[in-house]
C-alpha atoms as a PDB file:
ATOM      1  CA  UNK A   1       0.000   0.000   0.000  1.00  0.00           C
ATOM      2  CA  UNK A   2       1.753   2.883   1.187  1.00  0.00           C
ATOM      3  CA  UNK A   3       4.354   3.954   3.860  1.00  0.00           C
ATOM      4  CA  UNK A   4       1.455   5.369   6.227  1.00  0.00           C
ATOM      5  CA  UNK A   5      -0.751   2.246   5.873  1.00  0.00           C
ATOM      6  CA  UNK A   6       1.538  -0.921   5.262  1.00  0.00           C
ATOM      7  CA  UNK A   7      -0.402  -3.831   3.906  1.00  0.00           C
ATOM      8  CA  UNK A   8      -1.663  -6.225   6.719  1.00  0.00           C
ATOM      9  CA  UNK A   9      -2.695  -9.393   4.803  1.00  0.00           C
ATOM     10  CA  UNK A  10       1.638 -10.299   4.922  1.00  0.00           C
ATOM     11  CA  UNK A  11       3.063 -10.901   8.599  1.00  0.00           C
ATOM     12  CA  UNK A  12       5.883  -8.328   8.163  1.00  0.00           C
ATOM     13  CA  UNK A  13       3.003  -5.389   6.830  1.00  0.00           C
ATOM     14  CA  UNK A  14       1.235  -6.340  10.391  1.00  0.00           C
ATOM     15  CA  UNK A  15       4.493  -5.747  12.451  1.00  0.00           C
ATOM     16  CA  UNK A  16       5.482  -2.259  10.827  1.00  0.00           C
ATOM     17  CA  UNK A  17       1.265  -1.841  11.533  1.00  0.00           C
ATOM     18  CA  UNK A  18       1.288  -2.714  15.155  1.00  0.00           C
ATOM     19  CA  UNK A  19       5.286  -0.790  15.317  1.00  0.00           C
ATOM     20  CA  UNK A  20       3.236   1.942  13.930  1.00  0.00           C
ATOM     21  CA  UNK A  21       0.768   1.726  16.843  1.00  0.00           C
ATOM     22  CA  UNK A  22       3.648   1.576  19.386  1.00  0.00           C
ATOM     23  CA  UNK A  23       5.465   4.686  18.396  1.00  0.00           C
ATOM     24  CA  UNK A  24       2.203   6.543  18.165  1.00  0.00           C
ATOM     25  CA  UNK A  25       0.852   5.537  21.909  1.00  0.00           C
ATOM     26  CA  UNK A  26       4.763   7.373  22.883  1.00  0.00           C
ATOM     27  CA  UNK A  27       3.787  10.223  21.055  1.00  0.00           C
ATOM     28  CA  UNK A  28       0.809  10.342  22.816  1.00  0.00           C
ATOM     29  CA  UNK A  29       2.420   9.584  26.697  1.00  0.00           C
ATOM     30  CA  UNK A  30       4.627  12.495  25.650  1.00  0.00           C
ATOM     31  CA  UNK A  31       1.750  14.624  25.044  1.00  0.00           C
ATOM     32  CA  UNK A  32       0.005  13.825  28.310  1.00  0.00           C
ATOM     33  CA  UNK A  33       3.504  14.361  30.074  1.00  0.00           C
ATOM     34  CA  UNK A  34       3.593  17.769  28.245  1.00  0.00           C
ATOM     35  CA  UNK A  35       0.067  18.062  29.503  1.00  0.00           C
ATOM     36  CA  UNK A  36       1.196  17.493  33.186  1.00  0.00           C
ATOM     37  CA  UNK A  37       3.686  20.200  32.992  1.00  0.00           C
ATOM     38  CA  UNK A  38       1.328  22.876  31.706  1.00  0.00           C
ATOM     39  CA  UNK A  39      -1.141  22.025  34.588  1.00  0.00           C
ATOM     40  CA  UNK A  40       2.126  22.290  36.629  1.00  0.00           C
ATOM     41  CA  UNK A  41       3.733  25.586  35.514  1.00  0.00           C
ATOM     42  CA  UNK A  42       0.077  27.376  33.966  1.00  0.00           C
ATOM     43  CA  UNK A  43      -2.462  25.434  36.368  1.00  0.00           C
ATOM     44  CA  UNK A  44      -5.123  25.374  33.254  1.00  0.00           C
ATOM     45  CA  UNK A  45      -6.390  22.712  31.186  1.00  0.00           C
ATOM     46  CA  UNK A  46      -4.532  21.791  28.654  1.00  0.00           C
ATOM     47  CA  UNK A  47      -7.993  20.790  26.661  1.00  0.00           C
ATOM     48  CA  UNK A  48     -10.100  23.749  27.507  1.00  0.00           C
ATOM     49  CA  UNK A  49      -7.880  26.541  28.680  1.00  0.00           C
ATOM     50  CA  UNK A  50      -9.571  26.744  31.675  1.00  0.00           C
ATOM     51  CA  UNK A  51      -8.373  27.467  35.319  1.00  0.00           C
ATOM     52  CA  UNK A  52      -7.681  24.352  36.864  1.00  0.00           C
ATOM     53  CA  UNK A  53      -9.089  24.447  40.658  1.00  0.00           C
ATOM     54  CA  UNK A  54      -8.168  20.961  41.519  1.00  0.00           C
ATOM     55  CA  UNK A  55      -4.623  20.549  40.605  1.00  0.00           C
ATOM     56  CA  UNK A  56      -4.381  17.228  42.055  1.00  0.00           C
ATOM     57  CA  UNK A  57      -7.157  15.702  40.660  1.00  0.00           C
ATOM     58  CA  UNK A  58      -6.755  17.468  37.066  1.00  0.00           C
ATOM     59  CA  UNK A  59      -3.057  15.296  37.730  1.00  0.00           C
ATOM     60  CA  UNK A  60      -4.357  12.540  38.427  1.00  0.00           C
ATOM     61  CA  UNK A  61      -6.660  12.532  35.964  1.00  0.00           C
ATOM     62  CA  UNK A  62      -4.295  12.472  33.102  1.00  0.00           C
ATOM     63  CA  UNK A  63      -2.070   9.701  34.952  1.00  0.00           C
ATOM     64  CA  UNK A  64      -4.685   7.304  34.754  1.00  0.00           C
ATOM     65  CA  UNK A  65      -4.829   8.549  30.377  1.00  0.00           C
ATOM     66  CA  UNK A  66      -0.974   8.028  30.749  1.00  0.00           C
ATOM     67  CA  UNK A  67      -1.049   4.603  32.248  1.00  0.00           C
ATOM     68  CA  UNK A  68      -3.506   3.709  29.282  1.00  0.00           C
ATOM     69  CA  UNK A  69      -1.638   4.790  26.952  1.00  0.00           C
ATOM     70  CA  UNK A  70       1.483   3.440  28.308  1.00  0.00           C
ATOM     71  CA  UNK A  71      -0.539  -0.297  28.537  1.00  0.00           C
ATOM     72  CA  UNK A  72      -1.383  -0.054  24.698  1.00  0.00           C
ATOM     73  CA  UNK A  73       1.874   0.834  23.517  1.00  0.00           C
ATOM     74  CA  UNK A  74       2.862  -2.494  25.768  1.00  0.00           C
ATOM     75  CA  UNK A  75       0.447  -4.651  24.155  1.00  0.00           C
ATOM     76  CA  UNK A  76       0.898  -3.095  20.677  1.00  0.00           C
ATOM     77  CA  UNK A  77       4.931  -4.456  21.378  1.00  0.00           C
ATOM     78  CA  UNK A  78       3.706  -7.634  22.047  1.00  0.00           C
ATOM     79  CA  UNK A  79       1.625  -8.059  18.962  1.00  0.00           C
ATOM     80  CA  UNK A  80      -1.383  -7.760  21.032  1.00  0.00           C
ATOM     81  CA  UNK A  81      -3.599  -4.594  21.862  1.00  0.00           C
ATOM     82  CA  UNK A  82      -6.968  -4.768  20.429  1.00  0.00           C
ATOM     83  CA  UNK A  83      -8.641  -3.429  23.327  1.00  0.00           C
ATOM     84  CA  UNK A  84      -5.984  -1.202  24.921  1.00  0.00           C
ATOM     85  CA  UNK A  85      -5.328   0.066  21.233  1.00  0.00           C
ATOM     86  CA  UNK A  86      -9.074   1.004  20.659  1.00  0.00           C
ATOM     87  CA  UNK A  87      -9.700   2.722  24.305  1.00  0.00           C
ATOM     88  CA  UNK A  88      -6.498   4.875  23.758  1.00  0.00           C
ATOM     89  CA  UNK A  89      -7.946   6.201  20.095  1.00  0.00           C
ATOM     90  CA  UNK A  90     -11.064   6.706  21.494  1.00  0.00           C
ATOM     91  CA  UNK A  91      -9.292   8.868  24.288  1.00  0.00           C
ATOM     92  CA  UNK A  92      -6.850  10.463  21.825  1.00  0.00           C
ATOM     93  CA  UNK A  93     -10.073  11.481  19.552  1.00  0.00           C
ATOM     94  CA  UNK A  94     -11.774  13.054  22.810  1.00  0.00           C
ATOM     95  CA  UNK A  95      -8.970  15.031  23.239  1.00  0.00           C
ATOM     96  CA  UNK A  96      -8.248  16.282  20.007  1.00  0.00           C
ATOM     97  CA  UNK A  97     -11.910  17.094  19.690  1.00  0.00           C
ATOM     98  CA  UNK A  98     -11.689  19.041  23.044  1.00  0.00           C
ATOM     99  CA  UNK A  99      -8.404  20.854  22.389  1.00  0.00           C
ATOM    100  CA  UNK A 100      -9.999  21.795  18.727  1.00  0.00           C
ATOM    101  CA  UNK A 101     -13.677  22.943  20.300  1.00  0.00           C
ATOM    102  CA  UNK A 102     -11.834  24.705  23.095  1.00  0.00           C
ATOM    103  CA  UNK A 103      -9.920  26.526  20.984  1.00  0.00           C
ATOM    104  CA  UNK A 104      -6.521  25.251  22.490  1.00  0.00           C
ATOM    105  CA  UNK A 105      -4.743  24.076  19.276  1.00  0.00           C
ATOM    106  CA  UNK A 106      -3.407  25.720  16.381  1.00  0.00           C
ATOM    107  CA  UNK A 107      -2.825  23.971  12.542  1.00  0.00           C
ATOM    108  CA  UNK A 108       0.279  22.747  13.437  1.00  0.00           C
ATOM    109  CA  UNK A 109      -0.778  20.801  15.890  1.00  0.00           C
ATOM    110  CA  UNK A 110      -3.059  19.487  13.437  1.00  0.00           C
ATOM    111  CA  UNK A 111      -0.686  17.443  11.421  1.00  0.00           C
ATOM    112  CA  UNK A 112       1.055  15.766  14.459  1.00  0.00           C
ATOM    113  CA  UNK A 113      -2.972  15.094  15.700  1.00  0.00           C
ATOM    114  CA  UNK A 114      -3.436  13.387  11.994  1.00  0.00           C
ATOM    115  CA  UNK A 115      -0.237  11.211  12.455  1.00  0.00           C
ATOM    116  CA  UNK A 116      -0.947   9.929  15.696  1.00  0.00           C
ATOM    117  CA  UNK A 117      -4.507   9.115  15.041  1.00  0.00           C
ATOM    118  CA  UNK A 118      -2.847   7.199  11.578  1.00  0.00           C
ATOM    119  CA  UNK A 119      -0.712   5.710  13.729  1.00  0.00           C
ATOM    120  CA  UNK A 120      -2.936   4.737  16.061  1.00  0.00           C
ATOM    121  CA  UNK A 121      -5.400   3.363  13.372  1.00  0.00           C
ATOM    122  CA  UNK A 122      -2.492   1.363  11.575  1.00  0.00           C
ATOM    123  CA  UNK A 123      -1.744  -0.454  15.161  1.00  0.00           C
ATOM    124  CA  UNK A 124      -5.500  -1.663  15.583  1.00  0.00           C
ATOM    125  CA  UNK A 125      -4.985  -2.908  11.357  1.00  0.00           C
ATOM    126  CA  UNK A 126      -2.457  -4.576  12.555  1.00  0.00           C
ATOM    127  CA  UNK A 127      -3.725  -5.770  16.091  1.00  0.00           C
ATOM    128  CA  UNK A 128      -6.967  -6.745  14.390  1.00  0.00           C
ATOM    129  CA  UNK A 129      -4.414  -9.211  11.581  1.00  0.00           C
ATOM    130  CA  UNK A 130      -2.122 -10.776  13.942  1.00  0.00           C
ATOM    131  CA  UNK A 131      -5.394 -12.071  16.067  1.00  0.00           C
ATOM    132  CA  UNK A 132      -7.185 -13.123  12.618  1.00  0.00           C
ATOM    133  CA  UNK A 133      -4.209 -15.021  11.363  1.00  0.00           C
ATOM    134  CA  UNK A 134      -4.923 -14.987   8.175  1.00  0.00           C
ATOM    135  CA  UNK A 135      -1.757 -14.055   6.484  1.00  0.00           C
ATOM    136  CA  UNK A 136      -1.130 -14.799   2.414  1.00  0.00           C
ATOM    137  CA  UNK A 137       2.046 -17.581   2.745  1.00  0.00           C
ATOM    138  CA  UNK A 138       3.405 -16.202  -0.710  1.00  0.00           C
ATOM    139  CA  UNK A 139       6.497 -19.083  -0.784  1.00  0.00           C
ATOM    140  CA  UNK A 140       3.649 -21.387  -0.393  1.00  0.00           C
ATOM    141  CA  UNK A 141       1.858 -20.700  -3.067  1.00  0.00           C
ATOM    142  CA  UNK A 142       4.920 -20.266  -5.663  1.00  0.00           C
ATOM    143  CA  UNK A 143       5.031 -24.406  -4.508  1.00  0.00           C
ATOM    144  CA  UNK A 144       1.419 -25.189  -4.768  1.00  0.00           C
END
């Protein structure tokens, strides 16, 4: 296919896929880290742009996205991460959707969003082939 979507139906497309996946949940840790730090040093919402009057619990609150994050970059190593894949693009879409409606984000931002969510996407394609196991054995076929 392309270098942004590698073709799933071979093992190695499905590796680069789920590798894919893995390098876009540590974009996104590194986002929520960045996120912690502007809490830290701003004390507003990184999201909204709001005041934040529960620094603690605005904290803790994006540990817990961290720790999911962290989990489905784990799995997505381990040629695993269905699950922990989909729950951490349906957090990553919340949050672009609140930085964007909140007015937080500019069009630069924009492109990184777009290659995270790809990358994302390609690591559930690839997830989604390693559990169907229904790879095309081209050297067997050339002997068939």
């Amino acid at each position: 296919m392309s270098q942004w979507f590698p073709d799933v139906s071979e093992y190695e497309g499905a590796k680069k896929a789920l590798n894919g996946g893995f390098y876009a949940c540590l974009a996104f840790a590194a986002m929520n880290v960045l996120g912690i730090v502007f809490i830290m040093l701003a004390a507003k919402n990184p999201s909204s742009g709001e005041a934040v009057t529960q620094m603690t619990g605005a904290i803790f609150g994006v540990l817990v996205e961290l720790t999911i994050v962290l989990i489905a970059a784990w799995r997505f190593k381990r040629e695993k991460g269905l699950i922990w894949g989909t729950l951490a693009l349906l957090l990553f879409a919340l949050e672009v959707f609140m930085k964007v409606a909140g007015g937080t984000t500019n069009v630069g931002w924009i492109f990184f969003y777009a290659a995270i969510f790809a990358g994302l996407a390609n690591g559930l394609r690839g997830a989604w082939a390693i559990r169907s196991n229904e790879f095309v054995d081209i050297d067997a076929e050339t002997f068939s």
